[in-house]
N, C-alpha and C. Protein backbone atom coordinates (compact mmCIF):
# COMPACT_ATOMS: atom_id res chain seq x y z
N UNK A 1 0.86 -1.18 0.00
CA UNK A 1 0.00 0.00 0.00
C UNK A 1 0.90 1.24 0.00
N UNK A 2 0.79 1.96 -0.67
CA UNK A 2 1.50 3.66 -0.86
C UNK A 2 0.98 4.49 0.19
N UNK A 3 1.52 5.21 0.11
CA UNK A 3 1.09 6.22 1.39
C UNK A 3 -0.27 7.07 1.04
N UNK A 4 0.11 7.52 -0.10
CA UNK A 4 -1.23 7.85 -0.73
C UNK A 4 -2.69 7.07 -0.27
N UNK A 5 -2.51 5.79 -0.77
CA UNK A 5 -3.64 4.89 -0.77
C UNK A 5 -3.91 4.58 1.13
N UNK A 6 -2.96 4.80 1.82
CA UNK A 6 -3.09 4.77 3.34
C UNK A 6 -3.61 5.63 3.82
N UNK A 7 -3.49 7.24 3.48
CA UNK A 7 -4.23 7.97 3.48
C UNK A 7 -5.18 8.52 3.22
N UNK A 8 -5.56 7.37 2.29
CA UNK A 8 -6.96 7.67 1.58
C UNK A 8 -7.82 6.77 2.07
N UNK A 9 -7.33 5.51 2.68
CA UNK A 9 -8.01 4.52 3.93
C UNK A 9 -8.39 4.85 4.97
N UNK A 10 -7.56 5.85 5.83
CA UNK A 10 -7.35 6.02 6.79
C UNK A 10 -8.74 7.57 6.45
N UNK A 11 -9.02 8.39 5.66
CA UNK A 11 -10.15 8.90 5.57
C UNK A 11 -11.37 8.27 5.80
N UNK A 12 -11.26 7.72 4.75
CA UNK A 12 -12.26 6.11 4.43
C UNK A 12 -12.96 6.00 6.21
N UNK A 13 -12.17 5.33 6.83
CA UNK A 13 -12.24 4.84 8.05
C UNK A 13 -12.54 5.58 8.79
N UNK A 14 -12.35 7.16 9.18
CA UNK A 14 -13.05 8.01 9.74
C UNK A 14 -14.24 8.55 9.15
N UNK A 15 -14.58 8.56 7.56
CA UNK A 15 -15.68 9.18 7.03
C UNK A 15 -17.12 7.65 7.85
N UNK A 16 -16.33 6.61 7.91
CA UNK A 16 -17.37 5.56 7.83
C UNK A 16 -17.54 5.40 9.31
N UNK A 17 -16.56 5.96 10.16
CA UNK A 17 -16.89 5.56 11.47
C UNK A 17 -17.82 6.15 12.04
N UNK A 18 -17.88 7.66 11.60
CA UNK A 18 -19.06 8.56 12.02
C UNK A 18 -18.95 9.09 13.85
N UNK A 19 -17.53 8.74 14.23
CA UNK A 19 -17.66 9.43 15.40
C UNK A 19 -15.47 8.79 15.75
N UNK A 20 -14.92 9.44 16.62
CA UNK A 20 -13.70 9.20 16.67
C UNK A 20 -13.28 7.99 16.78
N UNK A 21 -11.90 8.18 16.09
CA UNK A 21 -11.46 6.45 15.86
C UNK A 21 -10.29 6.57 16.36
N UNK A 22 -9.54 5.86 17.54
CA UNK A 22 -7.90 6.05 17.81
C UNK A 22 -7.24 5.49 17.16
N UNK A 23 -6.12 6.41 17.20
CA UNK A 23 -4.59 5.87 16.47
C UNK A 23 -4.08 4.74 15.80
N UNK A 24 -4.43 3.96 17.46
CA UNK A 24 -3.98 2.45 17.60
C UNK A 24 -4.99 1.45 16.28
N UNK A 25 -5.97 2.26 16.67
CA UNK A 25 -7.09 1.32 15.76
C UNK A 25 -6.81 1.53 14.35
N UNK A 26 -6.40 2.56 14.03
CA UNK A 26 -6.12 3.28 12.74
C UNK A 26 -4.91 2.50 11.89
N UNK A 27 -3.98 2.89 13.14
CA UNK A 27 -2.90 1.54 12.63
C UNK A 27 -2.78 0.29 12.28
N UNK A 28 -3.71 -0.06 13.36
CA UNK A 28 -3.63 -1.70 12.93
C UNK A 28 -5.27 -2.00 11.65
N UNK A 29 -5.57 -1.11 11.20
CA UNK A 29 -6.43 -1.31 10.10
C UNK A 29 -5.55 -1.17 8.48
N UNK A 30 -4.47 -0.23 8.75
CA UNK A 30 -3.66 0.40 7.50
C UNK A 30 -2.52 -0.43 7.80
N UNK A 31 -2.35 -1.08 8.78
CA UNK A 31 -0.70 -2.00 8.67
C UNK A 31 0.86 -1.20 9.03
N UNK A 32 0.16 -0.52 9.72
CA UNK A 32 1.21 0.47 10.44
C UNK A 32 1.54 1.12 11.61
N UNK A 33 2.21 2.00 11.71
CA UNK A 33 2.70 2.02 14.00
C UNK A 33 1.70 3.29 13.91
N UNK A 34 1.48 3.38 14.81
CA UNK A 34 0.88 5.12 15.32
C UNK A 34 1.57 5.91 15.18
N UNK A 35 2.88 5.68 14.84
CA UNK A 35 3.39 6.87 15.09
C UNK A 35 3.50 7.73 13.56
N UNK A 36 3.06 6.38 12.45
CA UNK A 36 2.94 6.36 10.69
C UNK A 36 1.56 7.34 10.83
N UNK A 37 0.65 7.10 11.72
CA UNK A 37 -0.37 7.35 11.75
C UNK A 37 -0.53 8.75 12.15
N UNK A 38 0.07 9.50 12.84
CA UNK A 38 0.51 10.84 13.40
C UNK A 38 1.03 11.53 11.93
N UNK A 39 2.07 10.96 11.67
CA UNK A 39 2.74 11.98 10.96
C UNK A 39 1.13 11.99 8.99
N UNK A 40 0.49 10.89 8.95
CA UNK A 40 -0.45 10.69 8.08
C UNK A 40 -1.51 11.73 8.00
N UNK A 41 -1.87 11.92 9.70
CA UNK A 41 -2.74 13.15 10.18
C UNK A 41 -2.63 14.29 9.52
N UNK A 42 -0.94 14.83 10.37
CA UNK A 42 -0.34 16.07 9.44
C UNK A 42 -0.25 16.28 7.70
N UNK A 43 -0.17 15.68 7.26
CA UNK A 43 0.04 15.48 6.06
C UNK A 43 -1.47 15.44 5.21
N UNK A 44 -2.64 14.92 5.86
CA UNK A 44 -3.92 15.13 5.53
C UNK A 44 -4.68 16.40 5.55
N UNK A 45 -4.28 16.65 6.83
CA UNK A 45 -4.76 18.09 7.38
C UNK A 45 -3.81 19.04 6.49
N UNK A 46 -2.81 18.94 6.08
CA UNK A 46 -2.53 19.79 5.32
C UNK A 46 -2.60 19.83 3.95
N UNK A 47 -3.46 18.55 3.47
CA UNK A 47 -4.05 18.84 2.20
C UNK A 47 -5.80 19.33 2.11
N UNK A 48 -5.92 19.89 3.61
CA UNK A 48 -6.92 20.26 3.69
C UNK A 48 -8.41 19.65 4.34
N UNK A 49 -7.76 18.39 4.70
CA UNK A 49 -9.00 17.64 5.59
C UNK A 49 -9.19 18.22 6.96
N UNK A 50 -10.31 18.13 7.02
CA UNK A 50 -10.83 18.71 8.44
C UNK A 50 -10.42 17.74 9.09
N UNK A 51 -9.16 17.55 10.38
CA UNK A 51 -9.29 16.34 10.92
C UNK A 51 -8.97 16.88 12.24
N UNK A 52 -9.91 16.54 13.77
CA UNK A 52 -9.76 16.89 14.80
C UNK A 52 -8.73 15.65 15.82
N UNK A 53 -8.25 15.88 16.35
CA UNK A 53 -7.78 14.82 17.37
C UNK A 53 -8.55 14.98 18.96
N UNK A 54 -9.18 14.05 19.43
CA UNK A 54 -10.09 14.36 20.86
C UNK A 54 -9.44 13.57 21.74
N UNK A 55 -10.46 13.35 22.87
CA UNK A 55 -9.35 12.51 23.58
C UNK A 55 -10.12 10.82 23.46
N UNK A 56 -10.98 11.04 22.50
CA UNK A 56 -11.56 9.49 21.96
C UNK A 56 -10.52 8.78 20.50
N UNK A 57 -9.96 10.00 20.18
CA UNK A 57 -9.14 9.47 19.25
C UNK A 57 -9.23 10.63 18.02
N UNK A 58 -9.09 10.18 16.79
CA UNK A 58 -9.63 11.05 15.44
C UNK A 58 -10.86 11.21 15.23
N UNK A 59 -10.70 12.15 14.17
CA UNK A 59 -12.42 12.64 14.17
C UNK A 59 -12.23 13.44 12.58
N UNK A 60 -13.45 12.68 11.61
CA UNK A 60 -13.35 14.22 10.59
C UNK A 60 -14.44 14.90 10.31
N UNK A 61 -14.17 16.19 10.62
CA UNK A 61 -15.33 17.11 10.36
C UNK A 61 -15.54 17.27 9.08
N UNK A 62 -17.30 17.17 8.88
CA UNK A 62 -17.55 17.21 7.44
C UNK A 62 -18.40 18.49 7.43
N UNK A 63 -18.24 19.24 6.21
CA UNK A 63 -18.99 20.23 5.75
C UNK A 63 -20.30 19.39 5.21
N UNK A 64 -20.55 18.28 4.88
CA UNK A 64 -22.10 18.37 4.43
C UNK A 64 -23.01 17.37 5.70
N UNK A 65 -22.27 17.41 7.07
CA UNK A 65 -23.11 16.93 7.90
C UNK A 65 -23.94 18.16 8.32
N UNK A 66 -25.26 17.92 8.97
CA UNK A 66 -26.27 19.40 9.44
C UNK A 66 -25.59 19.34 10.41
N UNK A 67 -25.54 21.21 10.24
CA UNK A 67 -24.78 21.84 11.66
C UNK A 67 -26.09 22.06 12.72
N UNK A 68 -25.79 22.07 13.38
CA UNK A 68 -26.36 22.35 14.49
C UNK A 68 -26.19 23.85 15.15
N UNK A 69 -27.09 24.00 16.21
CA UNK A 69 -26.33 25.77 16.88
C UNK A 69 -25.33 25.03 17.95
N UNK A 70 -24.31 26.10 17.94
CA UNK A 70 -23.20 26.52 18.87
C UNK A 70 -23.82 27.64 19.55
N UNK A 71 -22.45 27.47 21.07
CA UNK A 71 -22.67 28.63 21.85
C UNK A 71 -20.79 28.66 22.48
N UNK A 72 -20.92 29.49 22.49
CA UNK A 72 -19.49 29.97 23.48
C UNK A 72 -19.89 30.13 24.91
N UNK A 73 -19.41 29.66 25.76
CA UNK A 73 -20.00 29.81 27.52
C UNK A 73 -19.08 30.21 28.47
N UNK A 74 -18.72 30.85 28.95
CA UNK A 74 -17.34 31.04 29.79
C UNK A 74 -18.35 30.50 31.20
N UNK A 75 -17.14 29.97 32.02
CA UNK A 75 -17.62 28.63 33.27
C UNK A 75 -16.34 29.26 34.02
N UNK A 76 -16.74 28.97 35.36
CA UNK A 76 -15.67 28.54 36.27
C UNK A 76 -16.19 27.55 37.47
N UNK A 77 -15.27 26.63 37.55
CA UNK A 77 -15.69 26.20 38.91
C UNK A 77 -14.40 25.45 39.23
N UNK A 78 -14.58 24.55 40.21
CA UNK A 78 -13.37 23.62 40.81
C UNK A 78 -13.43 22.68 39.98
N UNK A 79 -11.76 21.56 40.15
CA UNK A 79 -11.30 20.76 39.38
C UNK A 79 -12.89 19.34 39.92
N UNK A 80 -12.80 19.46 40.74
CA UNK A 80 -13.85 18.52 41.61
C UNK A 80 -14.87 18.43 40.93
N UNK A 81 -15.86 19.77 40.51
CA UNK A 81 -17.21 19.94 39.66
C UNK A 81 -17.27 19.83 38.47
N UNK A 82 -15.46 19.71 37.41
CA UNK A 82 -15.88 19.24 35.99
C UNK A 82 -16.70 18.24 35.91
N UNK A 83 -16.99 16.86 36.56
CA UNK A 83 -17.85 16.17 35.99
C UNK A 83 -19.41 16.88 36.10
N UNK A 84 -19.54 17.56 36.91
CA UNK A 84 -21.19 17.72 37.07
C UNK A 84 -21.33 18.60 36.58
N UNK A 85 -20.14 19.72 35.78
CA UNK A 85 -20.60 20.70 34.56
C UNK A 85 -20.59 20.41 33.85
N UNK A 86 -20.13 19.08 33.40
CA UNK A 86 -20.65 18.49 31.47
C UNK A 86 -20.83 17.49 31.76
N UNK A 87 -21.88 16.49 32.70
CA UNK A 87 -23.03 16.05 32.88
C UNK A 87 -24.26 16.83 32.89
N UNK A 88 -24.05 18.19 33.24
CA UNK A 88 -25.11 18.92 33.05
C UNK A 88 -25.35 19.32 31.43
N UNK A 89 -24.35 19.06 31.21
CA UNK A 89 -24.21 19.97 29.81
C UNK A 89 -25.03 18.50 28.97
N UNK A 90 -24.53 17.40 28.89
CA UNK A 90 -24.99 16.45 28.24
C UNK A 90 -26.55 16.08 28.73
N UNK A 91 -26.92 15.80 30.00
CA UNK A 91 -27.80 15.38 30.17
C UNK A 91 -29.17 16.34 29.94
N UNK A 92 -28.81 17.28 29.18
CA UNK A 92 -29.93 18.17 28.54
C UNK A 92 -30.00 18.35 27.38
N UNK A 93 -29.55 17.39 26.67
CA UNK A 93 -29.30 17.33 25.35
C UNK A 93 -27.90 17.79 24.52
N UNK A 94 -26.98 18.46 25.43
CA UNK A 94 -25.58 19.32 24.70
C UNK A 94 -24.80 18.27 24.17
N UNK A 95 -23.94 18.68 23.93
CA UNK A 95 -22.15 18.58 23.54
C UNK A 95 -21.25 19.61 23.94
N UNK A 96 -20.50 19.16 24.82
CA UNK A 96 -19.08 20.27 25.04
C UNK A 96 -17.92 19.65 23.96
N UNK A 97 -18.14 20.89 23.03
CA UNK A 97 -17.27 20.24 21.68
C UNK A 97 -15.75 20.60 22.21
N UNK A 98 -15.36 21.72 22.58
CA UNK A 98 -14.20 22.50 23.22
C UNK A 98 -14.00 22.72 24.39
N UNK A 99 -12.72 22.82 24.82
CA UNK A 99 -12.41 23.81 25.81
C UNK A 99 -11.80 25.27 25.60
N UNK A 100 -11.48 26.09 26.15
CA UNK A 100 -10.55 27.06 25.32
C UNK A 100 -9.92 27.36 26.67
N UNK A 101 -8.98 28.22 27.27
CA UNK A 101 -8.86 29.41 28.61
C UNK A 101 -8.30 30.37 27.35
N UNK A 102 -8.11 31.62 27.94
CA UNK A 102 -7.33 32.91 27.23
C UNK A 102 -6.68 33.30 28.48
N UNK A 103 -5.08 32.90 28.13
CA UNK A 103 -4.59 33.26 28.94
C UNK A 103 -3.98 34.32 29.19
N UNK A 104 -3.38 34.78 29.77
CA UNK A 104 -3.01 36.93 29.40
C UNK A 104 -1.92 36.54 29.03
N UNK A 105 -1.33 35.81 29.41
CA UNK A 105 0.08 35.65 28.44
C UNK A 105 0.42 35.46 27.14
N UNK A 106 -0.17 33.74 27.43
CA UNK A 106 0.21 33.15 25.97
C UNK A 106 -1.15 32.96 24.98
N UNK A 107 -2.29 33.54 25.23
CA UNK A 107 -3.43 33.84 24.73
C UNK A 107 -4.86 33.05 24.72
N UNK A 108 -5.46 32.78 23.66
CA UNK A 108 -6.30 31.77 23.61
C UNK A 108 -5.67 30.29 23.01
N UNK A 109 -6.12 29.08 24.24
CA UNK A 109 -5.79 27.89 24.10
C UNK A 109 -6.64 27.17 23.87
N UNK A 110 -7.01 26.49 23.03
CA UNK A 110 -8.12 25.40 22.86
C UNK A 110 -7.62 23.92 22.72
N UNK A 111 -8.71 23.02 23.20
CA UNK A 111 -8.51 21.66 22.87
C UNK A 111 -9.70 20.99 22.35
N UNK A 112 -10.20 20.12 21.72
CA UNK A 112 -11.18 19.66 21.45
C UNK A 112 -11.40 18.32 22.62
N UNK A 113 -12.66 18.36 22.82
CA UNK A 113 -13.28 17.61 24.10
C UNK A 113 -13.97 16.61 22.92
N UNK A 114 -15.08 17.02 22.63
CA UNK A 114 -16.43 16.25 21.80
C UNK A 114 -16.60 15.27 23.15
N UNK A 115 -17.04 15.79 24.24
CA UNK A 115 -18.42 15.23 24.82
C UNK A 115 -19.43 15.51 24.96
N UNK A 116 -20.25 14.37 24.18
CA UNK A 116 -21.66 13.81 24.37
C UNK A 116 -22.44 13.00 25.23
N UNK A 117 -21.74 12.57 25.79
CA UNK A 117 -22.80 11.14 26.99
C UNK A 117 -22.08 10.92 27.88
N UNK A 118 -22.66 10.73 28.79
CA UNK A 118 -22.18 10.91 30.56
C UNK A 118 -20.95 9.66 30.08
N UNK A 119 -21.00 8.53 29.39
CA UNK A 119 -19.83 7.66 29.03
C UNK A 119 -19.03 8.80 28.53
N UNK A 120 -18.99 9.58 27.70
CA UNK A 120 -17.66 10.91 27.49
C UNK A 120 -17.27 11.13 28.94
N UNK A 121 -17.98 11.72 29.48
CA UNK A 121 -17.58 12.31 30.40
C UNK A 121 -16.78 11.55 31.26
N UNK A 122 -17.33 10.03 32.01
CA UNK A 122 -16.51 9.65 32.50
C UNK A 122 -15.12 9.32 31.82
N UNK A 123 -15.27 8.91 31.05
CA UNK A 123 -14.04 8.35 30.15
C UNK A 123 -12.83 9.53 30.07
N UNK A 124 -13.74 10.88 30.30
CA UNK A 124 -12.62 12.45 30.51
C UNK A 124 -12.03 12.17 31.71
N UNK A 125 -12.97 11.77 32.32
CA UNK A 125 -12.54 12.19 34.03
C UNK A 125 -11.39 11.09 34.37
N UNK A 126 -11.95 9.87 33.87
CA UNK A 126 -10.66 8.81 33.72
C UNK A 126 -9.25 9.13 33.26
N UNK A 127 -9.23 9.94 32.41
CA UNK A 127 -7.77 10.64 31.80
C UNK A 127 -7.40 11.38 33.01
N UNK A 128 -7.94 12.31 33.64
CA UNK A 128 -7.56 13.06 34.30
C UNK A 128 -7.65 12.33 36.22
N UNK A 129 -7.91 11.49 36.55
CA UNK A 129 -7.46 10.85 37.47
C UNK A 129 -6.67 10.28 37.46
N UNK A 130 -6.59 9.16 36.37
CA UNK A 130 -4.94 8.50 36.04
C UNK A 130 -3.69 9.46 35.98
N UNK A 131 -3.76 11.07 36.30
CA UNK A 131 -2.68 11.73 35.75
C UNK A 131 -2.02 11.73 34.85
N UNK A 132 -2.79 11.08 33.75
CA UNK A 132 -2.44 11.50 32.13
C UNK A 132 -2.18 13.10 32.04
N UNK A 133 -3.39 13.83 32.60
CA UNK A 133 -2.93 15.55 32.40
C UNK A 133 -3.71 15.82 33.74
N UNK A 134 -4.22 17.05 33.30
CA UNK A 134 -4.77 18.10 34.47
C UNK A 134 -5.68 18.66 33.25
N UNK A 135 -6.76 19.31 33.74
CA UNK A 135 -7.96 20.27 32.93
C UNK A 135 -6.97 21.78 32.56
N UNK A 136 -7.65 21.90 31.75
CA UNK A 136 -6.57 23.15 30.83
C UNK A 136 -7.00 24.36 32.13
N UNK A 137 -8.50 23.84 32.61
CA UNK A 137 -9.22 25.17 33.10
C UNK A 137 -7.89 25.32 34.75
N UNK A 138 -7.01 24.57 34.65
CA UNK A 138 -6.30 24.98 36.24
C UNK A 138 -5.29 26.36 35.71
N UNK A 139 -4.99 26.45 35.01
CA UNK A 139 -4.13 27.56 33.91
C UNK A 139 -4.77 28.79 34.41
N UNK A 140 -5.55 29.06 34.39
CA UNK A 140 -6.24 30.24 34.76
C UNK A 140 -7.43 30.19 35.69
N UNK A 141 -6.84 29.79 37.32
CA UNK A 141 -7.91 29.80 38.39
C UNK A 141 -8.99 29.21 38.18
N UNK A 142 -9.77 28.36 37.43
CA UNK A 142 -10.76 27.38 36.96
C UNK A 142 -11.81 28.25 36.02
N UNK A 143 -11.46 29.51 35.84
CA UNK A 143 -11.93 30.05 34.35
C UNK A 143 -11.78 29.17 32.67
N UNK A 144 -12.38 29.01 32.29
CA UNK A 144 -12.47 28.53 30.83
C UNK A 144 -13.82 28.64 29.76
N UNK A 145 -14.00 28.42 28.48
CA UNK A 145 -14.65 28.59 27.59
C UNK A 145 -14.64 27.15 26.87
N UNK A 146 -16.32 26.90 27.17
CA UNK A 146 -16.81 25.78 26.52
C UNK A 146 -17.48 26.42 25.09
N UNK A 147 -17.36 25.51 23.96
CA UNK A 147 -18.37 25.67 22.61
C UNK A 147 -19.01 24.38 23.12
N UNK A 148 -20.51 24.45 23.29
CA UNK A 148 -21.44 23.62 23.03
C UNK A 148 -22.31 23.59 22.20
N UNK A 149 -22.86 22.23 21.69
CA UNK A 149 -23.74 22.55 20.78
C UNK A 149 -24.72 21.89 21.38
N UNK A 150 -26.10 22.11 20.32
CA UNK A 150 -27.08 20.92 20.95
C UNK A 150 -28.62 21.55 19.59
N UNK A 151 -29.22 20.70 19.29
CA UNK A 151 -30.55 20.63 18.27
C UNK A 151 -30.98 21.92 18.50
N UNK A 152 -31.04 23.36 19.09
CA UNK A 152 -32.02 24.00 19.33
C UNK A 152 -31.01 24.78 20.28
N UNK A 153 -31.41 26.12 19.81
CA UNK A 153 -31.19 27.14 20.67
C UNK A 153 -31.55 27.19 22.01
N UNK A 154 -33.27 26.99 21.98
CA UNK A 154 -33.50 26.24 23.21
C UNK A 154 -32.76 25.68 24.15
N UNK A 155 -32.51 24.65 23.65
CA UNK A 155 -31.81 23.50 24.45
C UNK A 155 -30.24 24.42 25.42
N UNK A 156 -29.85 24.99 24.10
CA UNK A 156 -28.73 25.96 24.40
C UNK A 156 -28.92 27.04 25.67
N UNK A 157 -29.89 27.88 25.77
CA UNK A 157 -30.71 28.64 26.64
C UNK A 157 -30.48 27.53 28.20
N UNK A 158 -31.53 26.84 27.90
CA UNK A 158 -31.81 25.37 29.15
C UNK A 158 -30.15 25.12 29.86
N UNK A 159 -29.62 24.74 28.94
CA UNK A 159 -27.77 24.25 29.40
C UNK A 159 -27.25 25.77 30.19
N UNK A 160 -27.53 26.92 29.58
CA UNK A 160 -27.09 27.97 30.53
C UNK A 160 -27.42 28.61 31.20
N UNK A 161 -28.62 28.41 31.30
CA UNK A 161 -29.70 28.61 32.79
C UNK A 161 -29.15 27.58 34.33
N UNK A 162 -29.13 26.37 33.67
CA UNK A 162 -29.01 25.51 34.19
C UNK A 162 -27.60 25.88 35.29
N UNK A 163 -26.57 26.20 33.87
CA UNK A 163 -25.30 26.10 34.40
C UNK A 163 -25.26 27.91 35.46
N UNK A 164 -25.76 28.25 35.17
CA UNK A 164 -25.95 29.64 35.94
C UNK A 164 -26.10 29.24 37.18
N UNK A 165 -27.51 28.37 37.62
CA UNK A 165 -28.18 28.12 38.85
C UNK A 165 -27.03 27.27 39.21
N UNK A 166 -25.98 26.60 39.11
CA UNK A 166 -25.55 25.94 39.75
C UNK A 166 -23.97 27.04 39.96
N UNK A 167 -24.49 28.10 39.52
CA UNK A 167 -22.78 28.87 39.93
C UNK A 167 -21.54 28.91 38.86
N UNK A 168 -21.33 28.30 37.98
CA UNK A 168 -20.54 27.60 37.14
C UNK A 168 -20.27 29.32 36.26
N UNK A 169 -21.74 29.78 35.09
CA UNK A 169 -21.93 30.35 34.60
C UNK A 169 -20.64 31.57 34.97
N UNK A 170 -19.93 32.14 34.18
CA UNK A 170 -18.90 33.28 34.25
C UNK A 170 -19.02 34.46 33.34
N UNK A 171 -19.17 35.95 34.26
CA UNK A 171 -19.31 37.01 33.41
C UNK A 171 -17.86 37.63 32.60
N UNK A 172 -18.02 37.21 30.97
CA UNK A 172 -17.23 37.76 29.99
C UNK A 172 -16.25 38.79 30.18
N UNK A 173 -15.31 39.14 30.41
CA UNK A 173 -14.49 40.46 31.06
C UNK A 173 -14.58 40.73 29.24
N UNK A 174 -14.37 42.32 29.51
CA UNK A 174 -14.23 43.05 28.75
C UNK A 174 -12.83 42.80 27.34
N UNK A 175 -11.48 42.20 28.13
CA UNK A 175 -10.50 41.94 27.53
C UNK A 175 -10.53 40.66 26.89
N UNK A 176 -11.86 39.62 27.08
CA UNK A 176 -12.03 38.48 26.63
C UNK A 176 -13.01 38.97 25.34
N UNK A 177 -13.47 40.10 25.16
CA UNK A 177 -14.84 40.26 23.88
C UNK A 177 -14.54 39.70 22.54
N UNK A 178 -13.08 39.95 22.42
CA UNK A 178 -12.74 39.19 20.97
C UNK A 178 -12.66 38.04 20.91
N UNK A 179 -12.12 37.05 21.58
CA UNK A 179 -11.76 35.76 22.42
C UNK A 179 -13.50 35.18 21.56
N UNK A 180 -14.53 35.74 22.40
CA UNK A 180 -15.98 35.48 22.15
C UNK A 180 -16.21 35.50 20.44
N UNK A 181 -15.82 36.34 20.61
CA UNK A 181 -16.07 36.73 18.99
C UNK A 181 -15.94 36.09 17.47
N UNK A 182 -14.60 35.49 18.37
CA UNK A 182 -13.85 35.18 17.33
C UNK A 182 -14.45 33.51 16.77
């Protein structure tokens, strides 16, 4: 198989999976290490594929799937309450597609999350107990910026009501307006 044709599998395999596929799996479908599989990514994405990395694995964003509404949310709370702010977020229909912080230093940071179902969530929280990492949101005092989506503005409204009443909800500083914007 050419690299070409590996890379054109390895699309294949994310267009058909319809939700993230890891590395490992990727590899051992194309006959190669992860690490063939990394540098395949780069090389895709820079012929222009939408390709996200989460912490479920790969992911490709398609322009002719229906979009849905987004929202930008700025949150704060403790490392303790991430699970019960995107259990809240899911169990009302959302997705926390992102994280972001803006840090005054080194600026706006994002990572892609894509959780959907309290199984996301735990499966997050599992990374981050094993001390794989820490939540981006400790970077800046437990301030951060979720993009969620979900069927309906509505629904969107509901998730930040919700997240309000429980404290979470964070008022936008003035030096963050572009951050929002953008």
């Amino acid at each position: 198989m050419t690299g070409k044709e590996r890379r054109d599998a390895i699309v294949k395999a994310l267009h058909d999976a319809g939700a993230p596929v890891s590395g490992r799996a990727l590899a051992q479908a194309v006959g190669v290490s992860r690490q063939v599989v990394v540098q395949d990514m780069a090389l895709l994405r820079a012929d222009g594929h939408d390709i996200v990395a989460t912490s479920r694995g790969y992911a490709l964003r398609e322009s002719d799937r229906p979009s849905v509404p987004t929202r930008l949310i700025k949150v704060r709370h403790t490392v303790e309450e991430v699970g019960d702010e995107l259990n809240t977020i899911v169990d009302l229909g959302g997705a926390a597609l992102n994280v972001m912080v803006n840090h005054r230093v080194y600026g706006a940071i994002t990572a892609d999350l894509d959780v959907r179902s309290r199984r996301d969530v735990e499966r997050y929280l599992e990374g981050i107990r094993s001390g794989k990492s820490f939540p981006l949101m400790t970077v800046t005092s437990g301030y951060h910026f979720h993009r969620i989506a979900a069927e309906s503005e509505e629904i969107l409204d509901e998730i930040e009501e919700a997240l309000a009443a429980k404290g979470y909800l964070a008022e936008v500083l003035p030096y963050e307006r572009d951050v929002v914007q953008a």
